[in-house]
N, C-alpha and C. Protein backbone atom coordinates (compact mmCIF):
# COMPACT_ATOMS: atom_id res chain seq x y z
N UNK A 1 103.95 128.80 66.11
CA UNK A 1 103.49 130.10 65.69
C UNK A 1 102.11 130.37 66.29
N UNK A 2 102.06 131.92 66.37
CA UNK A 2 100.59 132.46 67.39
C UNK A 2 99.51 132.52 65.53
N UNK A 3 98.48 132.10 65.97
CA UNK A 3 97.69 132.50 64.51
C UNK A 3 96.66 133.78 65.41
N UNK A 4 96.70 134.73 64.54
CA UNK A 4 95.79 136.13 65.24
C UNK A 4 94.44 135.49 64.10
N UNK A 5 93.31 135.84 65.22
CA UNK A 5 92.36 135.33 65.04
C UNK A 5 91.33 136.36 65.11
N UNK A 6 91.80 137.99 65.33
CA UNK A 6 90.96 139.16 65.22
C UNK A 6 89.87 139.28 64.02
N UNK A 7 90.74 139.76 62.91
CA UNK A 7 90.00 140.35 61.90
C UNK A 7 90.01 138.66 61.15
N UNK A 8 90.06 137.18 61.27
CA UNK A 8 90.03 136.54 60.74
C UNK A 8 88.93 136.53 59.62
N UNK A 9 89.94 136.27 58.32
CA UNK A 9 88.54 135.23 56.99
C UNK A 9 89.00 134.49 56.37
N UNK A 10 88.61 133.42 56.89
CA UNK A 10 89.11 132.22 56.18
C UNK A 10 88.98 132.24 54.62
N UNK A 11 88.06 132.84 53.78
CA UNK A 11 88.36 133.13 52.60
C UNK A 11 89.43 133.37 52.26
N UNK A 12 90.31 134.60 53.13
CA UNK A 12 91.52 134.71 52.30
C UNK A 12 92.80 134.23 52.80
N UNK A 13 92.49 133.01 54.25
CA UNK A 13 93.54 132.43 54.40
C UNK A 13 93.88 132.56 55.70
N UNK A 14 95.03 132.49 56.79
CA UNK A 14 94.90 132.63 57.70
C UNK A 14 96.49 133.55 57.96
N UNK A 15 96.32 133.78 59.10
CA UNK A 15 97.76 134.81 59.61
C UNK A 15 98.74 134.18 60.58
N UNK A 16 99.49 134.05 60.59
CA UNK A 16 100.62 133.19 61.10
C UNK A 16 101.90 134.33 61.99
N UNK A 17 102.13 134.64 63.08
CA UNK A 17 103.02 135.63 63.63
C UNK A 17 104.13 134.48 64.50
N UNK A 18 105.37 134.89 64.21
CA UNK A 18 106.43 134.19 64.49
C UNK A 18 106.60 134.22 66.32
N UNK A 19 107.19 134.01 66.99
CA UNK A 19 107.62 134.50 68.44
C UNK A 19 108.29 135.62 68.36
N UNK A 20 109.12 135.86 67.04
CA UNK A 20 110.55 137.01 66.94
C UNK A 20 109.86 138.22 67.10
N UNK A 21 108.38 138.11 66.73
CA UNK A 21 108.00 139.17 66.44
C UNK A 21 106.68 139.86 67.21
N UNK A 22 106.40 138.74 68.07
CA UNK A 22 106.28 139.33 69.61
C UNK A 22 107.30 139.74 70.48
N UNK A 23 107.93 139.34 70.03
CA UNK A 23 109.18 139.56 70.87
C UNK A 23 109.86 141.05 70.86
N UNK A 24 109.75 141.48 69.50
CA UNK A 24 110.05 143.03 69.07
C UNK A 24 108.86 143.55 69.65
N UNK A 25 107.91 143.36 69.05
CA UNK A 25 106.84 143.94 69.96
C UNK A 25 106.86 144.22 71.48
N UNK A 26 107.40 143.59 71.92
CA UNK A 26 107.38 143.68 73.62
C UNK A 26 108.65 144.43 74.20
N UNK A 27 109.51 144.01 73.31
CA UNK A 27 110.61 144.78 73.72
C UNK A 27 110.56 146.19 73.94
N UNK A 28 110.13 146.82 72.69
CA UNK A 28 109.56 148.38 72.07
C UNK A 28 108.79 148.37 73.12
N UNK A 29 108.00 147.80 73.74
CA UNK A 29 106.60 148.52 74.53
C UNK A 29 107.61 148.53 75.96
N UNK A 30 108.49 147.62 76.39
CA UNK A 30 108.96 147.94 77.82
C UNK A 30 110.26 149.01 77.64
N UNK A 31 110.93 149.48 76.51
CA UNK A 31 111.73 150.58 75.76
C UNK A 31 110.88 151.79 76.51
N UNK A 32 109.87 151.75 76.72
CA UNK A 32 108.98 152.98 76.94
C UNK A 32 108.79 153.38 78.53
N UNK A 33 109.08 152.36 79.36
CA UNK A 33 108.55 152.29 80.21
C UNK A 33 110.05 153.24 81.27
N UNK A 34 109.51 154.41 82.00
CA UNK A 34 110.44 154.63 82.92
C UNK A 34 110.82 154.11 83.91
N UNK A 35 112.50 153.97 84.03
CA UNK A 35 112.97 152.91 85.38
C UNK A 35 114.20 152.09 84.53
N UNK A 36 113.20 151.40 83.52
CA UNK A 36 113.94 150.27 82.85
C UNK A 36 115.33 150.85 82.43
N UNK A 37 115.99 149.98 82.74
CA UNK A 37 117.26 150.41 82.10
C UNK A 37 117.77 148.88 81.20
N UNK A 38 119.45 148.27 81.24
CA UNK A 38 119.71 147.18 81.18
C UNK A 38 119.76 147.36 79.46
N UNK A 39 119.38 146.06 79.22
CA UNK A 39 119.34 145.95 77.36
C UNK A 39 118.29 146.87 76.94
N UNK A 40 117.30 147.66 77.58
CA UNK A 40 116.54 148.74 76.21
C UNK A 40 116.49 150.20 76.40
N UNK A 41 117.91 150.09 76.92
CA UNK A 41 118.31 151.75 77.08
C UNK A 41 118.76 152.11 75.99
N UNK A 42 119.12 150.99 74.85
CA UNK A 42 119.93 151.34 74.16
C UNK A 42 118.62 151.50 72.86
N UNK A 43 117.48 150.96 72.98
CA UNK A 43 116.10 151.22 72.10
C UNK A 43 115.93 152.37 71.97
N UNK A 44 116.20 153.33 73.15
CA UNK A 44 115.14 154.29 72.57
C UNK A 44 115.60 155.53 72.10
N UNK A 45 117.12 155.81 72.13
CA UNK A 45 117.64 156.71 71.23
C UNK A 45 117.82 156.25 69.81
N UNK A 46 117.38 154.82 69.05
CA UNK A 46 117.83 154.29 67.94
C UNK A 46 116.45 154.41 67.29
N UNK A 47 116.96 154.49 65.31
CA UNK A 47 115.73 153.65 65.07
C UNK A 47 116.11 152.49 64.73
N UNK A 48 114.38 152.04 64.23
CA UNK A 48 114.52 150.16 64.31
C UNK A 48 115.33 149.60 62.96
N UNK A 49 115.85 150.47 61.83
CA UNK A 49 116.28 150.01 61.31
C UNK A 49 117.67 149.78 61.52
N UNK A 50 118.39 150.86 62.76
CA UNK A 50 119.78 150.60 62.98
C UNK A 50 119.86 149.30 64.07
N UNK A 51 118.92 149.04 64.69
CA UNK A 51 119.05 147.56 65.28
C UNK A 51 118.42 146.29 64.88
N UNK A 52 119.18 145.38 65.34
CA UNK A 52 118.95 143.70 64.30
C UNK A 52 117.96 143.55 65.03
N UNK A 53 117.04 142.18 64.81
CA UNK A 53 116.23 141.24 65.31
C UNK A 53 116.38 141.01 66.94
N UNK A 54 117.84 140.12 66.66
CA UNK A 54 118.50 139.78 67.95
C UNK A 54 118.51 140.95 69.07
N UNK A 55 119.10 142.30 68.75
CA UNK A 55 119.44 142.92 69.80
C UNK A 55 117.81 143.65 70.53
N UNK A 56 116.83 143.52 69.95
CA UNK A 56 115.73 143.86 70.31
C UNK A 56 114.34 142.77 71.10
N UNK A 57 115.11 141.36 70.82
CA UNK A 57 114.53 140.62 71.03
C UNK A 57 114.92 140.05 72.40
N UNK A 58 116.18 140.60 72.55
CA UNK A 58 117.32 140.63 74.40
C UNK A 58 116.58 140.48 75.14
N UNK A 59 115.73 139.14 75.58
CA UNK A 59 115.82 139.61 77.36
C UNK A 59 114.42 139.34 77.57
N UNK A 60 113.79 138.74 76.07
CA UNK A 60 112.50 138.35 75.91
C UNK A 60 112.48 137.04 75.57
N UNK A 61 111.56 136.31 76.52
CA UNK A 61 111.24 134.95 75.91
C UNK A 61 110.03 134.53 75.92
N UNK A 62 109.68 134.11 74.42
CA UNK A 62 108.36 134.10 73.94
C UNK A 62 107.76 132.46 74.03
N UNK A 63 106.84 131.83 74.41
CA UNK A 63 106.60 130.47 74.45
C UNK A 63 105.29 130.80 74.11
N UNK A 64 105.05 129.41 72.67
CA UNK A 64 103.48 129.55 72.14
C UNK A 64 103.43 128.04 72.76
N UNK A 65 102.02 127.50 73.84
CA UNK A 65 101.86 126.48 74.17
C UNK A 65 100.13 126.45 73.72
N UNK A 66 100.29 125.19 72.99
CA UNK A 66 98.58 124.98 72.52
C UNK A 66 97.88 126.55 72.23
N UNK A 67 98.43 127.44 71.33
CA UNK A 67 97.96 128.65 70.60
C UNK A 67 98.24 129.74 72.17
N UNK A 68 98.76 129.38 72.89
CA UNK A 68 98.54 130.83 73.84
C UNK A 68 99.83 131.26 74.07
N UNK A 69 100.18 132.51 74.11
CA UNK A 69 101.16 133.70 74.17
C UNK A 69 102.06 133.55 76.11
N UNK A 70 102.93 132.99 76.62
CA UNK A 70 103.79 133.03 77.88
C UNK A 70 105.18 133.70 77.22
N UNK A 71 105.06 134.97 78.26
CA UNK A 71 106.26 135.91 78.07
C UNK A 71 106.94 135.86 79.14
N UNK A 72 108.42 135.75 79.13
CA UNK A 72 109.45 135.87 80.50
C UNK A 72 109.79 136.85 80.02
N UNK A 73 110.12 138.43 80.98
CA UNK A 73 110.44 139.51 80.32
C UNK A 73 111.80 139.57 81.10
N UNK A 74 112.78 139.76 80.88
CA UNK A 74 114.24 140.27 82.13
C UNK A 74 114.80 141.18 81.72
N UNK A 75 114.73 142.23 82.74
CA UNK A 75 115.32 143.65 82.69
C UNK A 75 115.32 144.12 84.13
N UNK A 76 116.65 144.93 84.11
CA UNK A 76 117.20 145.34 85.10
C UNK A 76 116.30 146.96 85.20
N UNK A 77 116.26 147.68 86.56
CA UNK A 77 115.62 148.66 86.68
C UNK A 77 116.88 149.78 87.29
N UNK A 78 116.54 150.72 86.68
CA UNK A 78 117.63 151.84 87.93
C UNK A 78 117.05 151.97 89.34
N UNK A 79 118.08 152.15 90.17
CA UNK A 79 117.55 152.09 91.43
C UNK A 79 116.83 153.22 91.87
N UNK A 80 115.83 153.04 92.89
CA UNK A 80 115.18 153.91 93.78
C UNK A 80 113.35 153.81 93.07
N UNK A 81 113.59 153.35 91.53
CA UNK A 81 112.22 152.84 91.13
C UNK A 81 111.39 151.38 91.86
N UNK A 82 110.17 152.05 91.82
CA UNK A 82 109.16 151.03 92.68
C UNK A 82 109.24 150.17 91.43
N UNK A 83 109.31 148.94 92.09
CA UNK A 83 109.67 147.84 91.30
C UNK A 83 108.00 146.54 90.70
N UNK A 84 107.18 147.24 91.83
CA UNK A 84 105.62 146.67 92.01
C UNK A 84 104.97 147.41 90.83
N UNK A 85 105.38 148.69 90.74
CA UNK A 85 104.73 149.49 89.80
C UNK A 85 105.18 149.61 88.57
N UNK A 86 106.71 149.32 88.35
CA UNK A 86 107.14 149.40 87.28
C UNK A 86 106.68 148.14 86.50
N UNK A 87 107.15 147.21 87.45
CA UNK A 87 106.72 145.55 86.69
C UNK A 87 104.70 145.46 86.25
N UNK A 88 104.48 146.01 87.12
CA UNK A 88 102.87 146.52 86.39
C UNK A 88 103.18 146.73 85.40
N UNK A 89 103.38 148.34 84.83
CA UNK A 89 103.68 149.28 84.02
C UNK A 89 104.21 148.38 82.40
N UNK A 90 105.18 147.67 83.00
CA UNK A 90 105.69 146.59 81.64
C UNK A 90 105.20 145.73 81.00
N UNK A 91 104.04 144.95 82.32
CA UNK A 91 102.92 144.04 81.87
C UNK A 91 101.76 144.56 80.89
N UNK A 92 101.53 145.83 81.53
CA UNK A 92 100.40 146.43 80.75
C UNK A 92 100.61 146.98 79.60
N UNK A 93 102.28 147.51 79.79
CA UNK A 93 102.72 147.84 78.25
C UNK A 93 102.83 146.72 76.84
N UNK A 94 103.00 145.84 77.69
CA UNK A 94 103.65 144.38 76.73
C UNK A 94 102.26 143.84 76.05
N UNK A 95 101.18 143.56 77.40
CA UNK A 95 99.65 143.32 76.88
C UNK A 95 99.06 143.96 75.69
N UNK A 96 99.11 145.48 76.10
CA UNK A 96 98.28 146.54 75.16
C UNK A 96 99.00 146.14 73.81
N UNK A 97 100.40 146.44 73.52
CA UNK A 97 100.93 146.98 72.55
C UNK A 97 100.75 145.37 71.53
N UNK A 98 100.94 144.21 71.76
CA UNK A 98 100.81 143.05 71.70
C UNK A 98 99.21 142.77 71.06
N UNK A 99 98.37 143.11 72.10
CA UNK A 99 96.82 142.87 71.26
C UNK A 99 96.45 144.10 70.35
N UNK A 100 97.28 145.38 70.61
CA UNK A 100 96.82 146.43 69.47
C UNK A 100 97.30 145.86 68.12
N UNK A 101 98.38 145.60 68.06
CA UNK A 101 99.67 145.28 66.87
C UNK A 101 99.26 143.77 66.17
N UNK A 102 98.69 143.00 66.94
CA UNK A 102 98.72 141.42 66.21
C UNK A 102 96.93 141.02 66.59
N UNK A 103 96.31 141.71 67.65
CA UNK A 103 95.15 141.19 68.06
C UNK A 103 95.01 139.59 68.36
N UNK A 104 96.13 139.11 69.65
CA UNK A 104 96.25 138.07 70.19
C UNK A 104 96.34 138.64 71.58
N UNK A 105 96.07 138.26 72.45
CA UNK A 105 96.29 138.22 74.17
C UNK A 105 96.93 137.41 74.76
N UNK A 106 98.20 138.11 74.89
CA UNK A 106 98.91 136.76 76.25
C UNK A 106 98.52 136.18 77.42
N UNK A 107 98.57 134.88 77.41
CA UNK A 107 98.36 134.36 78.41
C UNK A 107 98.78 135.05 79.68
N UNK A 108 99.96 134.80 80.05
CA UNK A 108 100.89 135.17 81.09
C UNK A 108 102.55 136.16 80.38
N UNK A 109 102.01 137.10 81.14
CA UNK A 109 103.63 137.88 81.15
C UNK A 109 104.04 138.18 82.47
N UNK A 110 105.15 137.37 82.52
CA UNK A 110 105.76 137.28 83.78
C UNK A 110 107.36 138.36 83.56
N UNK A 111 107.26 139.12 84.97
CA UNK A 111 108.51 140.03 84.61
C UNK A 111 109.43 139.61 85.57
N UNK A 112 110.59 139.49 85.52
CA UNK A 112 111.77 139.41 86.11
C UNK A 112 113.23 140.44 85.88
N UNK A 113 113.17 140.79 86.99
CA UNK A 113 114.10 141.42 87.50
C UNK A 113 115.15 141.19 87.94
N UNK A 114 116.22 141.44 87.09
CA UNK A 114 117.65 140.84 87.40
C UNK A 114 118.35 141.38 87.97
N UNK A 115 118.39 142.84 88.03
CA UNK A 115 119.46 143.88 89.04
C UNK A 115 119.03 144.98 88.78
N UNK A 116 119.54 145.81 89.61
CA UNK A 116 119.25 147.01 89.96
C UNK A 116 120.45 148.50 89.32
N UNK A 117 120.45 149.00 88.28
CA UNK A 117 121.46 150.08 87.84
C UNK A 117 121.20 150.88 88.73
N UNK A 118 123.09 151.19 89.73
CA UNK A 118 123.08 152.38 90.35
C UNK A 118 123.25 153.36 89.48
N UNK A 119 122.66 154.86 89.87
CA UNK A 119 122.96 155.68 88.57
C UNK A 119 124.59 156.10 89.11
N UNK A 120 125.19 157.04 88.11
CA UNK A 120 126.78 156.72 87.95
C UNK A 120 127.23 155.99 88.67
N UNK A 121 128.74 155.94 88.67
CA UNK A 121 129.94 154.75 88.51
C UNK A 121 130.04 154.45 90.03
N UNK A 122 129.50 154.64 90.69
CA UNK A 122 129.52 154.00 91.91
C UNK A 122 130.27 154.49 92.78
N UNK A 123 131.45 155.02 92.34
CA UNK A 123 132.64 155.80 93.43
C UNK A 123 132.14 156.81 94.14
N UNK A 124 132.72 157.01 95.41
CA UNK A 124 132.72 158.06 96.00
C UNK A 124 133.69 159.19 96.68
N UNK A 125 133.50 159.95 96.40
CA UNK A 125 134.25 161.39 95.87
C UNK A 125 134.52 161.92 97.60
């Protein structure tokens, strides 16, 4: 577990955040990002109560090593998006939304890109 160490007081104890829940966190922040398609196309017409843990947590992998935050992010992009800028775009989304929400900083968020969505079915007419 990440312990957020922002607003810490040890008077009243300390704060303890799971991986699951960076993991939602990050998901939601690359949900936002245009291009992305793959597992969080399906985020952003829903709310969070009609989707589980699991289906939001797709495609994110969270590693706490000696207190620090390593994210593998994998999502596919639609094609013809700059892929330099988008994978920026996800890092910075994942960072911000991550230290606004828990006030921890990831180490490393690394994005990977698994394929490319052509837009429609591929046939030609």
């Amino acid at each position: 577990m990440a312990k957020s160490v922002g607003n810490f007081n040890p008077n009243l104890g300390t704060v303890e955040i799971v991986p699951e829940v960076i993991s939602v966190i990050a998901s939601i922040a690359v949900s936002e990002i245009d291009g992305v398609r793959g597992m969080f196309t399906d985020v952003r017409n829903q709310t969070l109560e009609k989707l589980g843990r699991k289906s939001l947590s797709k495609g994110i992998k969270v590693e706490i090593l000696e207190n620090e935050i390593y994210l593998n992010v994998y999502c596919s992009l639609k094609y013809g998006t700059k892929i330099s800028e988008t994978a920026l775009k996800i890092q910075e989304a994942i960072h911000s939304a991550i230290k606004n929400m828990t006030a921890l900083t990831p180490k490393q968020i690394n994005v990977h890109i698994t394929h490319l969505e052509m837009s429609g079915n591929g046939q030609h007419k």
